[in-house]
N, C-alpha and C. Protein backbone atom coordinates (compact mmCIF):
# COMPACT_ATOMS: atom_id res chain seq x y z
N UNK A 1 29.76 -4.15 147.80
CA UNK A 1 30.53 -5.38 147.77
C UNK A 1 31.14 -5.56 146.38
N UNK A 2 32.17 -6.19 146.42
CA UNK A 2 32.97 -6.02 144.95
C UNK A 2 32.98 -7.74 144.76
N UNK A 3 32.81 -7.91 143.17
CA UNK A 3 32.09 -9.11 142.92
C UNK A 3 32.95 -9.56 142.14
N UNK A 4 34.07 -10.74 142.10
CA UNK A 4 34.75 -11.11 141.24
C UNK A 4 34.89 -12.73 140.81
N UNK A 5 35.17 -13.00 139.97
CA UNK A 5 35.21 -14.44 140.09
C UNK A 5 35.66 -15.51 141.20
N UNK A 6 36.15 -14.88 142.13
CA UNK A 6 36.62 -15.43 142.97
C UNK A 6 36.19 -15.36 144.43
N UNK A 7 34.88 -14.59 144.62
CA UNK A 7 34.33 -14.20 145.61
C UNK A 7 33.59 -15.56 145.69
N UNK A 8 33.17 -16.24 146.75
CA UNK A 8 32.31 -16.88 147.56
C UNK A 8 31.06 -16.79 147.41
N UNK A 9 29.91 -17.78 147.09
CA UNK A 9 28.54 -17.59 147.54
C UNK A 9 28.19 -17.32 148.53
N UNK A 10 28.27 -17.91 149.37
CA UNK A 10 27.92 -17.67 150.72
C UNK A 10 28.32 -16.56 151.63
N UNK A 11 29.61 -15.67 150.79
CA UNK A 11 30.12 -14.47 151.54
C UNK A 11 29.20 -13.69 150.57
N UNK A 12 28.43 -13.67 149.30
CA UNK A 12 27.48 -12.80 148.87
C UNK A 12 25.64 -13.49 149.37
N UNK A 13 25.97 -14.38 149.57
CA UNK A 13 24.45 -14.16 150.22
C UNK A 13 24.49 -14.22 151.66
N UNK A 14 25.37 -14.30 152.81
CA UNK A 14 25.55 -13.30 154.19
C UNK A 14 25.29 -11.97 153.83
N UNK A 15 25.41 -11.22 153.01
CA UNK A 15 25.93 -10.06 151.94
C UNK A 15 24.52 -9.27 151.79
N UNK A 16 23.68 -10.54 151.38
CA UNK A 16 22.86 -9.60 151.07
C UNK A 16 21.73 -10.90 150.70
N UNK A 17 21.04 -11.66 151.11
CA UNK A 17 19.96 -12.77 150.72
C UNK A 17 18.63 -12.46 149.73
N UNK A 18 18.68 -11.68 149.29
CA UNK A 18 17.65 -11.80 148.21
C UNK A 18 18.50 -11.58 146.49
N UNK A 19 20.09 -12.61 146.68
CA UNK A 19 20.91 -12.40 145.63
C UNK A 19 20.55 -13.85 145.05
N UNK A 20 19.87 -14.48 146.36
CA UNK A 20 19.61 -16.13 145.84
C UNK A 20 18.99 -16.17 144.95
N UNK A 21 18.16 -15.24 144.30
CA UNK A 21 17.33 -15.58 143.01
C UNK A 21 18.37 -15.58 141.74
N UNK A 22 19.46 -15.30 141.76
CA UNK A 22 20.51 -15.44 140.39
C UNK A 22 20.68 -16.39 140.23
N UNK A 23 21.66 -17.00 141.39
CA UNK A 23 21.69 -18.81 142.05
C UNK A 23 21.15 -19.74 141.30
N UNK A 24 19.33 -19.30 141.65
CA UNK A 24 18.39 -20.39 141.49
C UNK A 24 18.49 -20.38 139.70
N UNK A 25 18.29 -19.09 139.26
CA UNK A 25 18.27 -19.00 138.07
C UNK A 25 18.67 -19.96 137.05
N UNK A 26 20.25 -19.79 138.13
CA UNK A 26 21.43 -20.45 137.04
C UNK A 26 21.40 -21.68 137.15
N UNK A 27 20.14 -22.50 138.03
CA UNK A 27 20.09 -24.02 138.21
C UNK A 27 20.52 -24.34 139.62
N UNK A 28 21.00 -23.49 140.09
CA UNK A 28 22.13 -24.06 141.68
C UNK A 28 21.20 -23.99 142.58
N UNK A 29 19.91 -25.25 142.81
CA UNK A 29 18.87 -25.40 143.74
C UNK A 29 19.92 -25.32 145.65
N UNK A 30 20.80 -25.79 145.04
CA UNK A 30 21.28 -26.89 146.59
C UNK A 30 21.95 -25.03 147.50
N UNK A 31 21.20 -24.08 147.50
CA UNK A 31 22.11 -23.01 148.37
C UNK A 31 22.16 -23.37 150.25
N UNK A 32 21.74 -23.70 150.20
CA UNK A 32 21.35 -24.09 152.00
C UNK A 32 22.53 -25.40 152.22
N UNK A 33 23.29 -25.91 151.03
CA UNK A 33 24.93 -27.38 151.39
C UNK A 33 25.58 -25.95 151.46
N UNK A 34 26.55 -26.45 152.78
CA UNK A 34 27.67 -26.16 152.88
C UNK A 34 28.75 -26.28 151.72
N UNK A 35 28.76 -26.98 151.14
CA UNK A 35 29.88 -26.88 150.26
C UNK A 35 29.59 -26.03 149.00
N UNK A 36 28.22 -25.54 148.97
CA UNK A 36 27.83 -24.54 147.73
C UNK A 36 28.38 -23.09 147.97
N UNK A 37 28.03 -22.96 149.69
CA UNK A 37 28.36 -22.05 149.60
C UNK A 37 29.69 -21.67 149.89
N UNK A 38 30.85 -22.88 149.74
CA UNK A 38 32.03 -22.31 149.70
C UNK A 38 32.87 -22.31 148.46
N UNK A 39 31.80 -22.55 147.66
CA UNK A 39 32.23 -22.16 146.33
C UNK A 39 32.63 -20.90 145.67
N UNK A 40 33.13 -20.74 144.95
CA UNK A 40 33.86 -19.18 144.30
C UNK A 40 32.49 -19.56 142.95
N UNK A 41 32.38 -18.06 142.43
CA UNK A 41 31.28 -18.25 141.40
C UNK A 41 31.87 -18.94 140.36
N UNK A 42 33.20 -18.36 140.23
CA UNK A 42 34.00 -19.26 138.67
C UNK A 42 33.56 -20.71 138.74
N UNK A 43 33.45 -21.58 140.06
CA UNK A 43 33.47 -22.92 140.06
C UNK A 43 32.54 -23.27 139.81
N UNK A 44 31.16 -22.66 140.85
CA UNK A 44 29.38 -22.69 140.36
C UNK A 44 29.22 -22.73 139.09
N UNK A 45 29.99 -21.76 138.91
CA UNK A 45 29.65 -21.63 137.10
C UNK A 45 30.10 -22.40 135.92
N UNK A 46 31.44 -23.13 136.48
CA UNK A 46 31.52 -24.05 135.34
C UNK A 46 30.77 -25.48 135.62
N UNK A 47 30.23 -25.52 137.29
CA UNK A 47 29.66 -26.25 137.12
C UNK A 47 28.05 -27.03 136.67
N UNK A 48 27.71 -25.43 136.46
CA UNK A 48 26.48 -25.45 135.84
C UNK A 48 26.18 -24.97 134.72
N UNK A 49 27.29 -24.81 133.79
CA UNK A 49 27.65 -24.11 132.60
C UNK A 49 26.72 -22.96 132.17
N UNK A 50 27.75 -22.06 133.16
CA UNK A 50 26.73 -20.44 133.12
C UNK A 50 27.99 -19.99 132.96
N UNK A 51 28.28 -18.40 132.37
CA UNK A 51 28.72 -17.41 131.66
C UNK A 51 29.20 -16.96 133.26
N UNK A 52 30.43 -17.11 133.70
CA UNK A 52 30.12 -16.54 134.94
C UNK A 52 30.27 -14.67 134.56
N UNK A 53 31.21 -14.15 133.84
CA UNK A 53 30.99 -12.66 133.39
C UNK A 53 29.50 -12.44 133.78
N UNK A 54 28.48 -13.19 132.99
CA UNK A 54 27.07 -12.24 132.97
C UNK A 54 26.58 -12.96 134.48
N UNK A 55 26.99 -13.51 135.08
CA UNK A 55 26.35 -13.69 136.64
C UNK A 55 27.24 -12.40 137.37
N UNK A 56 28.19 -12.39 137.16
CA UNK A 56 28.65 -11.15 137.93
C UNK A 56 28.71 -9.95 137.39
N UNK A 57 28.05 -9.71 136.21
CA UNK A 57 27.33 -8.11 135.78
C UNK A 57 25.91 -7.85 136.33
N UNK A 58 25.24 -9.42 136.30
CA UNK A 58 23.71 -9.47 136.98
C UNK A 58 24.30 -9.26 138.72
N UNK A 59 24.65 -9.76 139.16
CA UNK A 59 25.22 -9.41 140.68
C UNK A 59 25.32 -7.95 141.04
N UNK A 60 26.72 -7.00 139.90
CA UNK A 60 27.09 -6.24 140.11
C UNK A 60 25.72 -5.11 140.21
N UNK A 61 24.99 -4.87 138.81
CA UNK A 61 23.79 -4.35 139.05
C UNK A 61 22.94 -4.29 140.06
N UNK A 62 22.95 -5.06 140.58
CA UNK A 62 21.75 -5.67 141.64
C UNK A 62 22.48 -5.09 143.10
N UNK A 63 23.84 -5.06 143.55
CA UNK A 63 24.32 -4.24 144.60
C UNK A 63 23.81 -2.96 144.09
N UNK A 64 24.17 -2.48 143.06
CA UNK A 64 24.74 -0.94 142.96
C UNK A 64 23.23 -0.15 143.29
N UNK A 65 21.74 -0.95 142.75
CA UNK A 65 20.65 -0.38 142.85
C UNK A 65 20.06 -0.55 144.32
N UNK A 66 20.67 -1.47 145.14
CA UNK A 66 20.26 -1.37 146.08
C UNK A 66 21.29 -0.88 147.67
């Protein structure tokens, strides 16, 4: 799966569900609202003031090993 700022939560955790532990990491308890998961990560991320680059290098890693 190719992971860009503009990709969807919810189209990466259909994707693959044990990605929710980054999520939680980054503070974003609420994954189970609909409207989280139609978020793009850029948005998650400014809304929880996370680095979205290093959420989607931690993402990218985490496909490639599994």
């Amino acid at each position: 799966m190719e992971i860009t700022r503009d990709s969807f939560i919810g189209d990466i955790l259909d994707t693959d569900g044990s990605t929710a532990i980054f999520f939680l990491e980054m503070g974003m308890h609420c994954l189970g609202c609909p409207a989280s998961r139609g978020e793009t990560l850029e948005e998650a991320c400014q809304v929880h003031g996370v680095d979205v680059n290093e959420l989607i290098d931690k993402l990218e890693k985490h496909f490639k090993s599994h």
